[in-house]
N, C-alpha and C. Protein backbone atom coordinates (compact mmCIF):
# COMPACT_ATOMS: atom_id res chain seq x y z
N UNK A 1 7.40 6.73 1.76
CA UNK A 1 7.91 6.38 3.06
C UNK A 1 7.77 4.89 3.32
N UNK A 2 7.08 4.46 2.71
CA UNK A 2 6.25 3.01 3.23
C UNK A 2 7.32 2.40 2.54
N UNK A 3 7.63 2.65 0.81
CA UNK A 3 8.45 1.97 0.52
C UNK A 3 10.24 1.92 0.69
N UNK A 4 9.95 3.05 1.31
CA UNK A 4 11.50 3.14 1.88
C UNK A 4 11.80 1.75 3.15
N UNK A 5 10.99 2.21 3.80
CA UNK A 5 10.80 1.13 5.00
C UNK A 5 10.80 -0.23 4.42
N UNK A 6 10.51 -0.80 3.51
CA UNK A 6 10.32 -1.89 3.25
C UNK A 6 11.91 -2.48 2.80
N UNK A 7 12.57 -1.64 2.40
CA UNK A 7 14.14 -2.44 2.65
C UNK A 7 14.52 -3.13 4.08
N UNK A 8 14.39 -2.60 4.24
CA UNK A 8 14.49 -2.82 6.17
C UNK A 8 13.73 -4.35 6.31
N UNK A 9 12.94 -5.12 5.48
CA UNK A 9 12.04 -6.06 5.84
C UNK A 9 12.98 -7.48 5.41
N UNK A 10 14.03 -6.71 4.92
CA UNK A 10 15.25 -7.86 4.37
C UNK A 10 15.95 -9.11 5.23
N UNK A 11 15.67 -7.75 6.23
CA UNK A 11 16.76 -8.25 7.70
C UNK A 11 15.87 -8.48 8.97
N UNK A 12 14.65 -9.04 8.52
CA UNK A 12 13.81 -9.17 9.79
C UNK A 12 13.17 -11.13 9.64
N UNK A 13 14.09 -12.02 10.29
CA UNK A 13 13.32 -12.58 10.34
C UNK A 13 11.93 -13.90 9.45
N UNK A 14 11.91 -14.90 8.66
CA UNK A 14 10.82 -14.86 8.41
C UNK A 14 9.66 -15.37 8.88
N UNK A 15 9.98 -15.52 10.25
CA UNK A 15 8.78 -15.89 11.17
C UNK A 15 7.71 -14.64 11.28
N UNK A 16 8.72 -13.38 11.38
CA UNK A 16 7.71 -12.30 11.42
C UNK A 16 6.89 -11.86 9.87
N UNK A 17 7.38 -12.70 8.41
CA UNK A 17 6.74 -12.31 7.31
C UNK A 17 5.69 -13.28 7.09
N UNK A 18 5.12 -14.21 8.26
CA UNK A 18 4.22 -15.21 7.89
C UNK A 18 2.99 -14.94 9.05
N UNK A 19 2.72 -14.14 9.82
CA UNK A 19 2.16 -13.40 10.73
C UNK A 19 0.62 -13.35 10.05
N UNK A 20 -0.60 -13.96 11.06
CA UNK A 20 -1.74 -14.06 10.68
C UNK A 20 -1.97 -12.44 11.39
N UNK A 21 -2.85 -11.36 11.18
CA UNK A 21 -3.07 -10.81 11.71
C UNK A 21 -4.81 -10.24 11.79
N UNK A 22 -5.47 -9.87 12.64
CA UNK A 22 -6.78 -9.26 13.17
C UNK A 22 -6.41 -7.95 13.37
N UNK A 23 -7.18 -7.20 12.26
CA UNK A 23 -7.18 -5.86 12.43
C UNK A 23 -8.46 -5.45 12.76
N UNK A 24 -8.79 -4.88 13.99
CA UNK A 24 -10.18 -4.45 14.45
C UNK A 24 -10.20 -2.81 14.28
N UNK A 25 -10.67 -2.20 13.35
CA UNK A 25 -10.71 -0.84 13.32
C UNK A 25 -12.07 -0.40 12.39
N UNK A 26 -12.98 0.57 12.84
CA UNK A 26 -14.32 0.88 12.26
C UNK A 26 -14.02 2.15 11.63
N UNK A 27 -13.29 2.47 11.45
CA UNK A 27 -13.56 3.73 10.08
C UNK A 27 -12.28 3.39 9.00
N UNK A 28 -13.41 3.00 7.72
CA UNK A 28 -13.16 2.42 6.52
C UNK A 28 -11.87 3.74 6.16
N UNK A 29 -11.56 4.71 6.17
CA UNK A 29 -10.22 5.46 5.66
C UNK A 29 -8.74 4.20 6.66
N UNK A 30 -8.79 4.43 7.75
CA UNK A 30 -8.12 3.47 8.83
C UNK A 30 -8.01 2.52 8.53
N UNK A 31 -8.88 1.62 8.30
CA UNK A 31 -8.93 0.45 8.02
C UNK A 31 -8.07 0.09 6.73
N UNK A 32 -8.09 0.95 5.36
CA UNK A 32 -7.62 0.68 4.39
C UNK A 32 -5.96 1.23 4.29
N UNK A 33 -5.48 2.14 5.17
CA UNK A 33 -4.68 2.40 5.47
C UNK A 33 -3.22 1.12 5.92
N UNK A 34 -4.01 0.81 7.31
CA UNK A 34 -3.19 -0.09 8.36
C UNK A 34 -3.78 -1.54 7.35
N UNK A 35 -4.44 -1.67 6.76
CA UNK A 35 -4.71 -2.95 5.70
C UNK A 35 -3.56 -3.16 4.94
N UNK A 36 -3.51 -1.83 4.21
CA UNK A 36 -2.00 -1.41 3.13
C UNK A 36 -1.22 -2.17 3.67
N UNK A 37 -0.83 -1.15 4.53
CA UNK A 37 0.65 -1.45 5.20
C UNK A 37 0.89 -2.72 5.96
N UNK A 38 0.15 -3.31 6.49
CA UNK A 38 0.36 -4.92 6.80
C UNK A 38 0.41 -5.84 5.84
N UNK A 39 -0.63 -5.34 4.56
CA UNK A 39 -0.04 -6.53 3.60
C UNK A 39 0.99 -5.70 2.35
N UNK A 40 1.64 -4.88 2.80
CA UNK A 40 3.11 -4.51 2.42
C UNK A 40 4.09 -5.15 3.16
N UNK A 41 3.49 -5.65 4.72
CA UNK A 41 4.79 -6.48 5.31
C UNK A 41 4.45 -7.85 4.59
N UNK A 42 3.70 -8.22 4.09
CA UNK A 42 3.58 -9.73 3.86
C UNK A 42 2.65 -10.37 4.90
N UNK A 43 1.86 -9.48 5.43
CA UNK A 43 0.84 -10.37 6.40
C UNK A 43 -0.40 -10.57 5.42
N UNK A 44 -0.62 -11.51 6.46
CA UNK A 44 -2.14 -12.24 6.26
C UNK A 44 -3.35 -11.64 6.70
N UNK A 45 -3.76 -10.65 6.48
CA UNK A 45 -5.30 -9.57 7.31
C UNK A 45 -6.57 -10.33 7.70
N UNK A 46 -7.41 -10.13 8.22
CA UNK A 46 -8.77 -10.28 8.53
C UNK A 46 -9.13 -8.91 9.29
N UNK A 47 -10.31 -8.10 8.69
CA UNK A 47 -10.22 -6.87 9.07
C UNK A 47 -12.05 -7.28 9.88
N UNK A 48 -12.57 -6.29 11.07
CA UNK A 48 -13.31 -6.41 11.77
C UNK A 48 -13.51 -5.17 12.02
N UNK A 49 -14.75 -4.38 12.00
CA UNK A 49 -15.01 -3.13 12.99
C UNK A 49 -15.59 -2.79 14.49
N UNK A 50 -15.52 -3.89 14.86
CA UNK A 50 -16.28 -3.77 16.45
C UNK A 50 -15.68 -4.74 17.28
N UNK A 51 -15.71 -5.20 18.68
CA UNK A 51 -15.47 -6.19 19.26
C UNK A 51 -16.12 -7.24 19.15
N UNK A 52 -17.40 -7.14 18.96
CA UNK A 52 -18.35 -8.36 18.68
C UNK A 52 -17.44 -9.22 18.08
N UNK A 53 -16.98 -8.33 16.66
CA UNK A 53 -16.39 -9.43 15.56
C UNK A 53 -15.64 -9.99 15.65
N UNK A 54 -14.70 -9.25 16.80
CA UNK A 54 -13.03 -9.76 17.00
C UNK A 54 -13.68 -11.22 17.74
N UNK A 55 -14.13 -11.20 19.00
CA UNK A 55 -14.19 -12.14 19.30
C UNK A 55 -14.61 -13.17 18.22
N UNK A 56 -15.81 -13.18 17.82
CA UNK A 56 -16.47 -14.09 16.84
C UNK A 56 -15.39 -14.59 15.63
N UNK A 57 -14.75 -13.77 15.11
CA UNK A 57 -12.91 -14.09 14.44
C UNK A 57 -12.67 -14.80 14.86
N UNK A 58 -11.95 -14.65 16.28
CA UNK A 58 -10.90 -15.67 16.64
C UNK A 58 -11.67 -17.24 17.51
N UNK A 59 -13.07 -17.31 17.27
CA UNK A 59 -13.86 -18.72 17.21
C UNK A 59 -13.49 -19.18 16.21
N UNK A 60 -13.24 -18.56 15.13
CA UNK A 60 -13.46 -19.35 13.31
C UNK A 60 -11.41 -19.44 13.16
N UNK A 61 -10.64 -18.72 13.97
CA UNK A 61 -9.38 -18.47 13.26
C UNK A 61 -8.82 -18.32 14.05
N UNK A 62 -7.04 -18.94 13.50
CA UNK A 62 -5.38 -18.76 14.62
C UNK A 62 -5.10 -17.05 14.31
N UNK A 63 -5.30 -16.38 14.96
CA UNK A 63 -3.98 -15.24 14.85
C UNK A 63 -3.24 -15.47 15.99
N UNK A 64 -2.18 -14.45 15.41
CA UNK A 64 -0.67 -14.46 15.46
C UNK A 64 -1.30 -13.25 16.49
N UNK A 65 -1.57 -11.98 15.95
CA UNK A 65 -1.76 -10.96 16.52
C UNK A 65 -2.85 -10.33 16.28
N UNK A 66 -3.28 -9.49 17.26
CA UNK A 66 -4.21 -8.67 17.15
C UNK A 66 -3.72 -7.25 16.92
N UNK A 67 -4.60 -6.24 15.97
CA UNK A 67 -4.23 -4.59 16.07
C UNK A 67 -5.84 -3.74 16.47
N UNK A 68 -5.66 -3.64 17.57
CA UNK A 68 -7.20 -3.17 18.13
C UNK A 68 -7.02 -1.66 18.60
N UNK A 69 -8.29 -0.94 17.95
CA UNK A 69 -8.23 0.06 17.88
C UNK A 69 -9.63 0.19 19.22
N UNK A 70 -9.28 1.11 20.09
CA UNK A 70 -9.80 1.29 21.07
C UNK A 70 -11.11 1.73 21.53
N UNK A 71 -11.53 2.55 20.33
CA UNK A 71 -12.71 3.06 20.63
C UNK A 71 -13.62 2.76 19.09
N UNK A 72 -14.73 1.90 19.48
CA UNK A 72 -15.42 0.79 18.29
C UNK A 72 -16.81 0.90 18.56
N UNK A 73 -17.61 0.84 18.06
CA UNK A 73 -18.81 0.63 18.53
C UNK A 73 -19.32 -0.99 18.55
N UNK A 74 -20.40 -0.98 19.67
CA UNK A 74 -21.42 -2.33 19.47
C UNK A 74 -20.33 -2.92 20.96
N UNK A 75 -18.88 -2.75 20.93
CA UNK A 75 -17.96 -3.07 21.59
C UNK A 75 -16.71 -2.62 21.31
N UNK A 76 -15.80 -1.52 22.40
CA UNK A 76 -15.15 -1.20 22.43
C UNK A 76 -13.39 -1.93 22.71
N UNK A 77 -12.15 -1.89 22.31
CA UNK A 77 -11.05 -3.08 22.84
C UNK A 77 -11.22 -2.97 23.62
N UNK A 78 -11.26 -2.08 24.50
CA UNK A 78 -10.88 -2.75 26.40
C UNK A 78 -11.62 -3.48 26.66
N UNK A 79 -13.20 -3.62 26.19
CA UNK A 79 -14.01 -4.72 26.51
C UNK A 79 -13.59 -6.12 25.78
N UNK A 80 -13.49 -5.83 24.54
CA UNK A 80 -12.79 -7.24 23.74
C UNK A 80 -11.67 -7.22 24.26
N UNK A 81 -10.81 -6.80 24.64
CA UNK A 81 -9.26 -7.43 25.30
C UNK A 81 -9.84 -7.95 26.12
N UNK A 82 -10.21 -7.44 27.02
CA UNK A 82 -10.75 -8.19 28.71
C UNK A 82 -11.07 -9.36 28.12
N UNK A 83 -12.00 -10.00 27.39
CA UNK A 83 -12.96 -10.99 26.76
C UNK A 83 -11.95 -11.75 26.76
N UNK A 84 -11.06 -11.27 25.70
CA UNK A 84 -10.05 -12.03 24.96
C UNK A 84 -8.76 -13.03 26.44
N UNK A 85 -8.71 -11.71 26.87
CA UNK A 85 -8.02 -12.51 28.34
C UNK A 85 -8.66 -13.34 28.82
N UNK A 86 -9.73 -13.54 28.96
CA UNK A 86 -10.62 -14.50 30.34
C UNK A 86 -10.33 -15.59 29.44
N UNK A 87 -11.06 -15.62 27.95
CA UNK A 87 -10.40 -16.67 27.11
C UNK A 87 -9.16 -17.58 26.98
N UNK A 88 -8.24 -16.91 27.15
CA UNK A 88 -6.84 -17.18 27.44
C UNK A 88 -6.50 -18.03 28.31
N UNK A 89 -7.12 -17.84 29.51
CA UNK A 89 -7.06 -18.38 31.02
C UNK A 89 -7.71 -20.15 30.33
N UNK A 90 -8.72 -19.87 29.66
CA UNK A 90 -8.94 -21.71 28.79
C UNK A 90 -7.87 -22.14 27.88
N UNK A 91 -7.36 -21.29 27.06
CA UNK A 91 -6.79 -22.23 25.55
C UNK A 91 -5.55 -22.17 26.42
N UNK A 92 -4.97 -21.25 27.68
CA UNK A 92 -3.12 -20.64 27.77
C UNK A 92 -2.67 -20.68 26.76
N UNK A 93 -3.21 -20.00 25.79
CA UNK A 93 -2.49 -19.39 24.62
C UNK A 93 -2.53 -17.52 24.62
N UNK A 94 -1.32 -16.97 24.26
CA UNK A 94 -1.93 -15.76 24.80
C UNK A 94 -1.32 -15.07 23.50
N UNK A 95 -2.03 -14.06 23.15
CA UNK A 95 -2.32 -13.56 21.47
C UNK A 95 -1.89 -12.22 22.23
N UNK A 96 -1.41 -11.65 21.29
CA UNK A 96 -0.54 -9.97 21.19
C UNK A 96 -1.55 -9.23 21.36
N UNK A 97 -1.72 -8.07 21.77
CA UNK A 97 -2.93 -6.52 21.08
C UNK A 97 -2.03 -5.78 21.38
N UNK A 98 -2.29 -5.13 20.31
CA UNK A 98 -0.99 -3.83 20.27
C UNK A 98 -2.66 -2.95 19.93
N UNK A 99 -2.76 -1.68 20.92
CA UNK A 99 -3.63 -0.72 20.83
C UNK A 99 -3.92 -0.02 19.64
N UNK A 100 -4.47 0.65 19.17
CA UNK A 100 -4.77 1.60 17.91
C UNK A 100 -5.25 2.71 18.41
N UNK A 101 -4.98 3.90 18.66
CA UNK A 101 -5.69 4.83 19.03
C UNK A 101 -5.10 5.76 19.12
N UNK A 102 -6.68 7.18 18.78
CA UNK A 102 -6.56 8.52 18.14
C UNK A 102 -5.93 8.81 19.53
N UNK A 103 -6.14 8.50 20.56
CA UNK A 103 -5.41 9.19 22.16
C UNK A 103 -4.03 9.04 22.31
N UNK A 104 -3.19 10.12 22.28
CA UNK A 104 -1.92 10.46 22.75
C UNK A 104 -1.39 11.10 23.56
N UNK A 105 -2.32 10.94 24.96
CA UNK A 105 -2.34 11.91 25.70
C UNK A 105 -1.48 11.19 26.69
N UNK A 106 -0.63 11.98 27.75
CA UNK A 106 0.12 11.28 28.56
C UNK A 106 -0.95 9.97 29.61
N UNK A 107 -0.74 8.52 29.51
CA UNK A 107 -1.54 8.23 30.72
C UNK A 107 -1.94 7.34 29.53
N UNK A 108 -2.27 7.46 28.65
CA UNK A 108 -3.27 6.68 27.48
C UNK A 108 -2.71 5.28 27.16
N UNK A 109 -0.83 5.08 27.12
CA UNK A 109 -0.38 3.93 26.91
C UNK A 109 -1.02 2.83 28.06
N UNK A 110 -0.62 3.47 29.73
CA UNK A 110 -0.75 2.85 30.58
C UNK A 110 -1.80 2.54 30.44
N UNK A 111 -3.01 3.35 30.58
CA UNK A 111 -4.49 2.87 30.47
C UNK A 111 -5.10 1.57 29.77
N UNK A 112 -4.17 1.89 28.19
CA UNK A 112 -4.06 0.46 26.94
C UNK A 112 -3.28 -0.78 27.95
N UNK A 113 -2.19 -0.85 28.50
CA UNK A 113 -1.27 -1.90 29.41
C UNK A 113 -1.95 -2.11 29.96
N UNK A 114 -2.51 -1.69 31.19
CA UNK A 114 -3.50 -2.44 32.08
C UNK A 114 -4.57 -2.78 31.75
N UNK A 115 -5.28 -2.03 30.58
CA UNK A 115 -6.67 -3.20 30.36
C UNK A 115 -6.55 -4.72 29.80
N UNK A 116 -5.10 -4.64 29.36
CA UNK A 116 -4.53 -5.86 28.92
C UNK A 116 -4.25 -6.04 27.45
N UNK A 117 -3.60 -4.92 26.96
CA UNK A 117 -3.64 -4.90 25.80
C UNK A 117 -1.73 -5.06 26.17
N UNK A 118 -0.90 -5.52 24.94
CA UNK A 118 0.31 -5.67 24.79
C UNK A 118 1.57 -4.09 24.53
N UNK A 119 0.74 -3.39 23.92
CA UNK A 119 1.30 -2.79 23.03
C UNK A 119 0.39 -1.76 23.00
N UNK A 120 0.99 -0.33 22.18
CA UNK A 120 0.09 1.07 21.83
C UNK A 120 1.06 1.70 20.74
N UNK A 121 -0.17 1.97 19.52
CA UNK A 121 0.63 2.67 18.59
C UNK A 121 -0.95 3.67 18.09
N UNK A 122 -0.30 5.15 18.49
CA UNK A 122 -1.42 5.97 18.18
C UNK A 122 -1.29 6.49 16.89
N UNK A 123 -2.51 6.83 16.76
CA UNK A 123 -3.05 6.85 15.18
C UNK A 123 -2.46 8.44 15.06
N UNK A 124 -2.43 9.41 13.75
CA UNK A 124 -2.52 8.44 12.45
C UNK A 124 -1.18 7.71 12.58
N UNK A 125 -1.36 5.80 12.07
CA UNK A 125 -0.13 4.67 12.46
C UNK A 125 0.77 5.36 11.14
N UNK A 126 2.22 5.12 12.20
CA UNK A 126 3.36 5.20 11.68
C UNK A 126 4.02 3.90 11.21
N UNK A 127 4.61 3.81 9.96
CA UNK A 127 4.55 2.51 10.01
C UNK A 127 6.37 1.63 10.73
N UNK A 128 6.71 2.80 10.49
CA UNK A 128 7.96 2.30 11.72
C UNK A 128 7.82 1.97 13.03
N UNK A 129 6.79 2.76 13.95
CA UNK A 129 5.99 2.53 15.16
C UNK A 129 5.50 1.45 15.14
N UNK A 130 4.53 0.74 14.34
CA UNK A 130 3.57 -0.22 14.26
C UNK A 130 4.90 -1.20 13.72
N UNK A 131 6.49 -1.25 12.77
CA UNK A 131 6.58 -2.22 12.99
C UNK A 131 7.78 -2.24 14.38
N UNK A 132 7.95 -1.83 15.14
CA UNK A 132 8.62 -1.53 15.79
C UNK A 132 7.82 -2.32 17.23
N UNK A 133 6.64 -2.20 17.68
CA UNK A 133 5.99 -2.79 18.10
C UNK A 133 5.65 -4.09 17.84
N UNK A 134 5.53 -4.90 16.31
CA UNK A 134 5.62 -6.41 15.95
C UNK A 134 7.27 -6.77 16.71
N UNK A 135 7.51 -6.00 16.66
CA UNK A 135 8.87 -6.68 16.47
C UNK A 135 9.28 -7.25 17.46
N UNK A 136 8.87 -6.30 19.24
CA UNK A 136 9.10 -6.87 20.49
C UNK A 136 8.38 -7.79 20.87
N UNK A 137 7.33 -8.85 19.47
CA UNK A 137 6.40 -9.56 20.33
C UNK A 137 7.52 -10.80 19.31
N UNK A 138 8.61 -10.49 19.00
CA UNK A 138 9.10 -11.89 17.85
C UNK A 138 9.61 -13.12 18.77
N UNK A 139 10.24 -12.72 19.56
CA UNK A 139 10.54 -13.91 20.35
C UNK A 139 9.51 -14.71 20.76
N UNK A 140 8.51 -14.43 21.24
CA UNK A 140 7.24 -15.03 21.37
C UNK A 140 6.46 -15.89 20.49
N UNK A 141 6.46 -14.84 19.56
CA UNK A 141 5.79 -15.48 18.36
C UNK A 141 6.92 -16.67 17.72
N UNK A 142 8.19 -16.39 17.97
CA UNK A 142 9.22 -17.56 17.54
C UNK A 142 8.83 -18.94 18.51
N UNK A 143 8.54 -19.13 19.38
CA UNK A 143 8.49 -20.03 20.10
C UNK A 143 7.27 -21.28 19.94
N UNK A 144 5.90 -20.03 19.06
CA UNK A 144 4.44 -20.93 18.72
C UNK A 144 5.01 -21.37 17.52
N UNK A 145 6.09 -21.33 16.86
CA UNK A 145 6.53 -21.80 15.64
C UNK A 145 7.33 -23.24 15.50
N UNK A 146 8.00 -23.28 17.18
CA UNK A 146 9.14 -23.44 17.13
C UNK A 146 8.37 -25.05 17.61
């Protein structure tokens, strides 16, 4: 499936094949999964299991985007998004989070939107979903390029 999809990567863009990305997800099956498949698009990974790290990441490093999975220990995303926003309000640079999470319950996207996350793609990730979601952040990301 993965490599079917990857024809499709012909006609996308190559602002979106140069994409730094932060993957925050704590269970090593997940992690190696959504690892795959991002550096099947041609991204650049840095993988993290908690919020602690995310933040402490993006002290040392530019991403493009974040993929934060919601429920983490030590620190959960809604707490690192929040973080990550107040941050924002200093650099006005404002970085993507597209959600990660086992919750697909009606109510769960909104919940991810208002804590301030960009985006929601529930697990197990699809990889048409997940790129389907990069994709509405391209104009954006065209512009830090531009």
């Amino acid at each position: 499936m993965i490599e079917q999809s990857l024809e499709y990567w012909s006609t996308i863009p190559n602002i979106l094949l140069k994409l730094k990305v932060l993957l925050a997800e704590d269970n090593p099956i997940n992690q190696k999964v959504a690892k795959r498949m991002l550096e099947k698009m041609g991204y650049e990974i840095m993988v993290v299991d908690n919020g602690f790290d995310v933040l402490k990441a993006l002290e040392k490093n530019k991403f493009d985007l974040i993929l934060m999975d919601v429920q983490m220990p030590k620190m959960d995303g809604f707490v690192a998004t929040k973080k990550i926003r107040e941050l924002e309000k200093k650099t006005r640079k404002h970085i993507p989070v597209i959600a990660l999470t086992a919750h697909a319950m009606k109510g769960d996207r909104e919940k991810c939107i208002k804590a301030g996350m960009d985006g929601y793609v529930s697990k197990p990730i699809k990889f048409n979903e997940l790129l389907e979601q990069i994709e509405t952040f391209y104009d954006a990301l065209q512009k830090q390029y531009n």
